[in-house]
Protein backbone atom coordinates (compact mmCIF):
# COMPACT_ATOMS: atom_id res chain seq x y z
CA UNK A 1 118.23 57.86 36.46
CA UNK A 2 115.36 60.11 36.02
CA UNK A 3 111.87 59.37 37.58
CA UNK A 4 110.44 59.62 34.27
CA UNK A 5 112.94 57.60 32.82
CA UNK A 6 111.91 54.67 35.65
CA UNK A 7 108.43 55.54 35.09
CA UNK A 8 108.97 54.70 31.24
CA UNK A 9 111.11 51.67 31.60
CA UNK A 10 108.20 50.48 33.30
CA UNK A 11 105.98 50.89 31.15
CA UNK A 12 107.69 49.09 28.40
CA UNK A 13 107.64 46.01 30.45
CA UNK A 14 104.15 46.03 31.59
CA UNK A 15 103.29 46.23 27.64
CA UNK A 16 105.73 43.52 27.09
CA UNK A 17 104.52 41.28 29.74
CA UNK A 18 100.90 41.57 27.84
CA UNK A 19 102.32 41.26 24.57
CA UNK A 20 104.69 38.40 24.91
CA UNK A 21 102.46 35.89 26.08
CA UNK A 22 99.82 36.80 23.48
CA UNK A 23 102.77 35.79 20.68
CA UNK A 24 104.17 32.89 22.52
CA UNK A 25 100.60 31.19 21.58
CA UNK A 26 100.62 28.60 19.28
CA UNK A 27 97.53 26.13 18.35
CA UNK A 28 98.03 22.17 18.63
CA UNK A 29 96.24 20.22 15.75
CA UNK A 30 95.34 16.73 15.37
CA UNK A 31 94.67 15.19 12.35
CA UNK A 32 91.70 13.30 11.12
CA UNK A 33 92.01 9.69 10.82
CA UNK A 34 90.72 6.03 10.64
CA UNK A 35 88.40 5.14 13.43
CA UNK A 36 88.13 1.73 11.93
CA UNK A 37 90.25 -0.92 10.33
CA UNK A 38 91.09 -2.35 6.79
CA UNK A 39 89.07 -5.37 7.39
CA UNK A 40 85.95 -3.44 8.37
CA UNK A 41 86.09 -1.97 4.51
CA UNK A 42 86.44 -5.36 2.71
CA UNK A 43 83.50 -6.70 4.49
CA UNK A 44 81.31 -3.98 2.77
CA UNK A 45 82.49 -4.09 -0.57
CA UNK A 46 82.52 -6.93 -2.86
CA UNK A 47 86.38 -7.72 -4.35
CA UNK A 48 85.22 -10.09 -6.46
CA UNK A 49 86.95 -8.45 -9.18
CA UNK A 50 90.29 -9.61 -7.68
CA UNK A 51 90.54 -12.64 -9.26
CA UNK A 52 93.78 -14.51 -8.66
CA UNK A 53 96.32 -14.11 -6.39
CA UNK A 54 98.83 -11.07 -6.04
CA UNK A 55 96.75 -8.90 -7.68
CA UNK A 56 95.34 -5.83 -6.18
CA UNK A 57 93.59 -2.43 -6.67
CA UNK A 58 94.43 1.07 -4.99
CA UNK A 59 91.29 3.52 -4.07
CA UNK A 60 92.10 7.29 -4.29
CA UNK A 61 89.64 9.08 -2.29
CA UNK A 62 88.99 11.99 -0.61
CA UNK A 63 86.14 12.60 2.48
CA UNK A 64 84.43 15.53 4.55
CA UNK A 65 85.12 14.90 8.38
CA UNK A 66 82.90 16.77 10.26
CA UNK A 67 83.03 16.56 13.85
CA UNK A 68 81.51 13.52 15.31
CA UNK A 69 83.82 11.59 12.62
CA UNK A 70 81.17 10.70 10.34
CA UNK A 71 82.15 10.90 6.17
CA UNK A 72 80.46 12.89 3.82
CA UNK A 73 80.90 13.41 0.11
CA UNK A 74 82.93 10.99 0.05
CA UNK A 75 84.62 10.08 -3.27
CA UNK A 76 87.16 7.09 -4.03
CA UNK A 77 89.06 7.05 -7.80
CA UNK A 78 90.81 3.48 -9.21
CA UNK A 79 93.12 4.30 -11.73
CA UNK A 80 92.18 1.21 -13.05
CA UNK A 81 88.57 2.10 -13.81
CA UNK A 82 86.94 -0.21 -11.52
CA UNK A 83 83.48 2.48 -10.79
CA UNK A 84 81.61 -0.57 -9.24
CA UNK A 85 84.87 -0.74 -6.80
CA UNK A 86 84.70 3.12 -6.28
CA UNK A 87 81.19 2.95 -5.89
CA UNK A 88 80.97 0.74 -3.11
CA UNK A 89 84.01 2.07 -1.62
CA UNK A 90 81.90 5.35 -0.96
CA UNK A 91 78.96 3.77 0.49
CA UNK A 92 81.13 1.76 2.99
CA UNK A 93 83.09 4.85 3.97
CA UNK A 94 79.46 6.27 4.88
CA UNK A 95 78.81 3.93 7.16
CA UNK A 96 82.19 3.57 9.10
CA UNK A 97 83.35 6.07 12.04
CA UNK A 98 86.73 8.18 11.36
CA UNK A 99 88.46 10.08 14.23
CA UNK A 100 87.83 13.93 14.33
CA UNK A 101 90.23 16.37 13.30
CA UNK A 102 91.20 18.78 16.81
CA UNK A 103 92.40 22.07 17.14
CA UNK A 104 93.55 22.85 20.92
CA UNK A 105 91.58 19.86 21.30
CA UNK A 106 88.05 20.70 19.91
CA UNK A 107 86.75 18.82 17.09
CA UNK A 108 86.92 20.97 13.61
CA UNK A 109 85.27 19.65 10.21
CA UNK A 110 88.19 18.81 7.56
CA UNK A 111 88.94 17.24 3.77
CA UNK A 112 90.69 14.48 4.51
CA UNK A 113 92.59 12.70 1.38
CA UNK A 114 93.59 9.22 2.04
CA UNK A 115 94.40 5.53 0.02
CA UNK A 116 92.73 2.51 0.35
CA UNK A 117 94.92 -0.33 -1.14
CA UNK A 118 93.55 -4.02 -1.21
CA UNK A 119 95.67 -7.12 -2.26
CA UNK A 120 94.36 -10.93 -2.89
CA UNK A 121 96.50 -13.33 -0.66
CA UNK A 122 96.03 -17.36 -1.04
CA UNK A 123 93.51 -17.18 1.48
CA UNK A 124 91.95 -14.00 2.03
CA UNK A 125 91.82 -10.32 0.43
CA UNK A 126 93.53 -7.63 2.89
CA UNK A 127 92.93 -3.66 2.99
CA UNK A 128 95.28 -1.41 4.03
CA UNK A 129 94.31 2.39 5.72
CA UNK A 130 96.64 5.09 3.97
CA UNK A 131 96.39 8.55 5.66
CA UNK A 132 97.62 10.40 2.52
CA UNK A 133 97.65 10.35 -1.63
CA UNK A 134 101.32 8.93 -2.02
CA UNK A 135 102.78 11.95 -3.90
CA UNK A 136 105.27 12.72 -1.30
CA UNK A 137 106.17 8.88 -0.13
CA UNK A 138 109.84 9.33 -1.32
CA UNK A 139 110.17 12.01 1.09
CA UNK A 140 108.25 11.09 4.04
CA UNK A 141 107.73 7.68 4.00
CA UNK A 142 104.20 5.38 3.54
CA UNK A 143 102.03 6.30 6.78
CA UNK A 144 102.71 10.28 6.72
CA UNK A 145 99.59 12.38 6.74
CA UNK A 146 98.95 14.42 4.46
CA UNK A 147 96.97 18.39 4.94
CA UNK A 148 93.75 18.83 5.78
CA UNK A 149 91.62 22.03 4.93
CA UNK A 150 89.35 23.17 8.02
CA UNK A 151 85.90 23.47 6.81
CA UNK A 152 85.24 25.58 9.49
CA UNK A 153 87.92 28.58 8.28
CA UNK A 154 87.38 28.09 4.48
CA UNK A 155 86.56 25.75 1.51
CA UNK A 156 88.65 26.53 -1.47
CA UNK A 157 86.26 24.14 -3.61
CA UNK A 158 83.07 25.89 -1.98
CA UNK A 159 84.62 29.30 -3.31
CA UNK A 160 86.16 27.93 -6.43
CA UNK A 161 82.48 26.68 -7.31
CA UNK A 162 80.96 30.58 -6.65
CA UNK A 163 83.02 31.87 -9.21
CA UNK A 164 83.79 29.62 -11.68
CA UNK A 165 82.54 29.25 -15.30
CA UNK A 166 83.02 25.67 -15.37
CA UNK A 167 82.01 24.16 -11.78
CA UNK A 168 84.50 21.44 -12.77
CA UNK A 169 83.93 18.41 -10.38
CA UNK A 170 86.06 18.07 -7.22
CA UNK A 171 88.50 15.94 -6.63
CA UNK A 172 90.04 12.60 -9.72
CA UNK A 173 87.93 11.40 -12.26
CA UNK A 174 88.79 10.81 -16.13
CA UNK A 175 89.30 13.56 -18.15
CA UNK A 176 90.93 16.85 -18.20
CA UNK A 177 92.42 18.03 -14.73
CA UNK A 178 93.72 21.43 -13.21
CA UNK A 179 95.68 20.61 -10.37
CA UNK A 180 97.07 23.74 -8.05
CA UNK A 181 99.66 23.10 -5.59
CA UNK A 182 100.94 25.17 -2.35
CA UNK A 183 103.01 24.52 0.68
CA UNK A 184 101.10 23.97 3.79
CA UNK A 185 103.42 25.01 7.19
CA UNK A 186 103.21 23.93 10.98
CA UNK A 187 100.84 26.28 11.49
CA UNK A 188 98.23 25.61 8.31
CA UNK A 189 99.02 28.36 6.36
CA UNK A 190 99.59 27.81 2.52
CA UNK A 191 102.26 29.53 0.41
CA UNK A 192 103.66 29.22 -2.82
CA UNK A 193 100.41 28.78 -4.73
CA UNK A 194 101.21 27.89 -7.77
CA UNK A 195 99.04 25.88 -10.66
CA UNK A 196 100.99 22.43 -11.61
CA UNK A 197 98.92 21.85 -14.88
CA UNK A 198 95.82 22.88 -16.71
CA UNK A 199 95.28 22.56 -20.21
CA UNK A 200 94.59 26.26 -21.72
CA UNK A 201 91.08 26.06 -22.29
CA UNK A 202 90.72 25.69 -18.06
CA UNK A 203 93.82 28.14 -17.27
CA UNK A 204 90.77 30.66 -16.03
CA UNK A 205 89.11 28.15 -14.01
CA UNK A 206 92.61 27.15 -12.51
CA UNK A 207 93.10 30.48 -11.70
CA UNK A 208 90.16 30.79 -9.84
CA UNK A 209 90.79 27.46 -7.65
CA UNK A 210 94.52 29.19 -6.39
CA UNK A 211 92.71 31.97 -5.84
CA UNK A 212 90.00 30.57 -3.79
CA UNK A 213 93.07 28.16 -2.35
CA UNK A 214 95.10 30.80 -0.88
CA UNK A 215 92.55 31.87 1.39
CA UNK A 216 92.26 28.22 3.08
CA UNK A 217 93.62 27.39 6.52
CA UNK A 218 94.50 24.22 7.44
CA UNK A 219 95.48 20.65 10.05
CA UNK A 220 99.49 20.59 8.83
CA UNK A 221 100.40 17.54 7.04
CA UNK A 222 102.69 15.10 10.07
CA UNK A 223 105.44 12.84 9.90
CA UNK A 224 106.07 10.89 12.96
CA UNK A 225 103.78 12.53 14.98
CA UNK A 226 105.51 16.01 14.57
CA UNK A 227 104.16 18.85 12.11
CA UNK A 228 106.28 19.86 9.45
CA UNK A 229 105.85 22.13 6.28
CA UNK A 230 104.12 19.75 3.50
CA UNK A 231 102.59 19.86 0.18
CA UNK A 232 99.34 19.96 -0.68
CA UNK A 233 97.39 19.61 -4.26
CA UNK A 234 93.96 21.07 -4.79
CA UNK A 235 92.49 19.15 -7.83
CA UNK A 236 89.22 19.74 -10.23
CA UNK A 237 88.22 16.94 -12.75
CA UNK A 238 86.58 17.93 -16.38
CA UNK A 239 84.87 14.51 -16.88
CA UNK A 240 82.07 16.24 -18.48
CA UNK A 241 82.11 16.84 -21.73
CA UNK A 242 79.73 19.65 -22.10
CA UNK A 243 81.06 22.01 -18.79
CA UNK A 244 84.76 21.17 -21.22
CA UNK A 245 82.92 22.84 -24.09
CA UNK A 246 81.27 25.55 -22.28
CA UNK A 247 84.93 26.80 -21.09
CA UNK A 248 86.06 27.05 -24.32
């Protein structure tokens, strides 16, 4: 063997021992969750308007985590159309501490979605803490957790709203709704960005939200503690009647 030959041989490895390392590299994430529990909720809201036993009332809602764990713009959504519910639901998740979101363990900012679900018992009313929207509970089970975009990488509603004709309001409400799906892997990426449904006077504006979507990075959705590709749903509410006319 050659002296140049030795000389290149080498060479390769040197490069490899500074590349390999380099793509070995992977980020851990930790979620954002509940730094409080269900009865903490129900003692600042009034569920009065569970009446008789057995009956009960879901929240939808979705919060900003930033990183001391504190909620902002947060919004809650009862299928039911309970708004003094919802209402009060916000203000109490205002006041209550969640966990941070990590990445190689610093704290990041994050939308977290999430369930509240209260039921009347013969004695007391209960809450329980849901860490995702239920869309995926056939697959994964109740207590999997669901994506969360990193506010500090991106903001597909932020970008959605620079663009957009509409400015359709984040997140459920009545009314019209263009939802946009994508896949969300171990490592926060999204893929397959597709829109779900839109009715055709918003197909524009729903492009512009899987636009403004595929640019987003975020904490992968868990099950059991491990991360695993999941779904996620990006969601804009029409409830106003005169942004639905001026989309036309």
């Amino acid at each position: 063997m050659s002296i140049q030959t030795v000389k290149k041989i080498a060479a390769t490895l040197a490069l490899s021992a500074m590349i390999l390392p380099m793509a070995s590299v992977a980020e851990t994430y930790k979620s954002a969750g509940f730094g409080f529990a269900g009865k903490e909720v129900v003692d600042l809201v009034d569920v009065s308007s569970l009446k008789v036993e057995g009956e009960s009332a879901v929240l939808y809602c979705k919060a900003d985590i930033n990183t001391q764990g504190q909620a902002t713009s947060a919004s809650c959504f009862d299928k039911q159309g309970n708004t003094e519910l919802e209402s009060q639901a916000n203000s109490a998740l205002a006041k209550l501490a969640f966990t941070p979101a990590e990445v190689d363990g610093t704290a990041v900012p994050v939308r977290m979605v999430f369930r509240i679900s209260f039921a009347k018992t013969a004695d007391d009313v209960s809450a329980s803490l849901i860490p995702n929207l239920g869309s995926m509970q056939a697959r994964y089970g109740r207590d999997y957790v669901a994506p969360q975009e990193r506010l500090d990488v991106s903001d597909w509603y932020q970008k959605y709203n620079e663009s957009s004709w509409v400015n359709g309001a984040e997140f459920l409400d009545e009314g019209p709704l263009s939802r946009v799906a994508a896949t969300v892997s171990e490592d926060g990426k999204p893929s397959m960005v597709r829109t779900l449904d839109t009715e055709r006077a918003f197909k524009r504006d729903a492009n512009v939200v899987k636009a403004a979507l595929k640019r987003s990075r975020f904490i992968p959705g868990f099950v059991d503690g491990k991360p695993v590709p999941m779904g996620y749903l990006a969601v804009v509410n029409y409830s106003n009647s005169d942004e639905m006319v001026g989309s036309r």
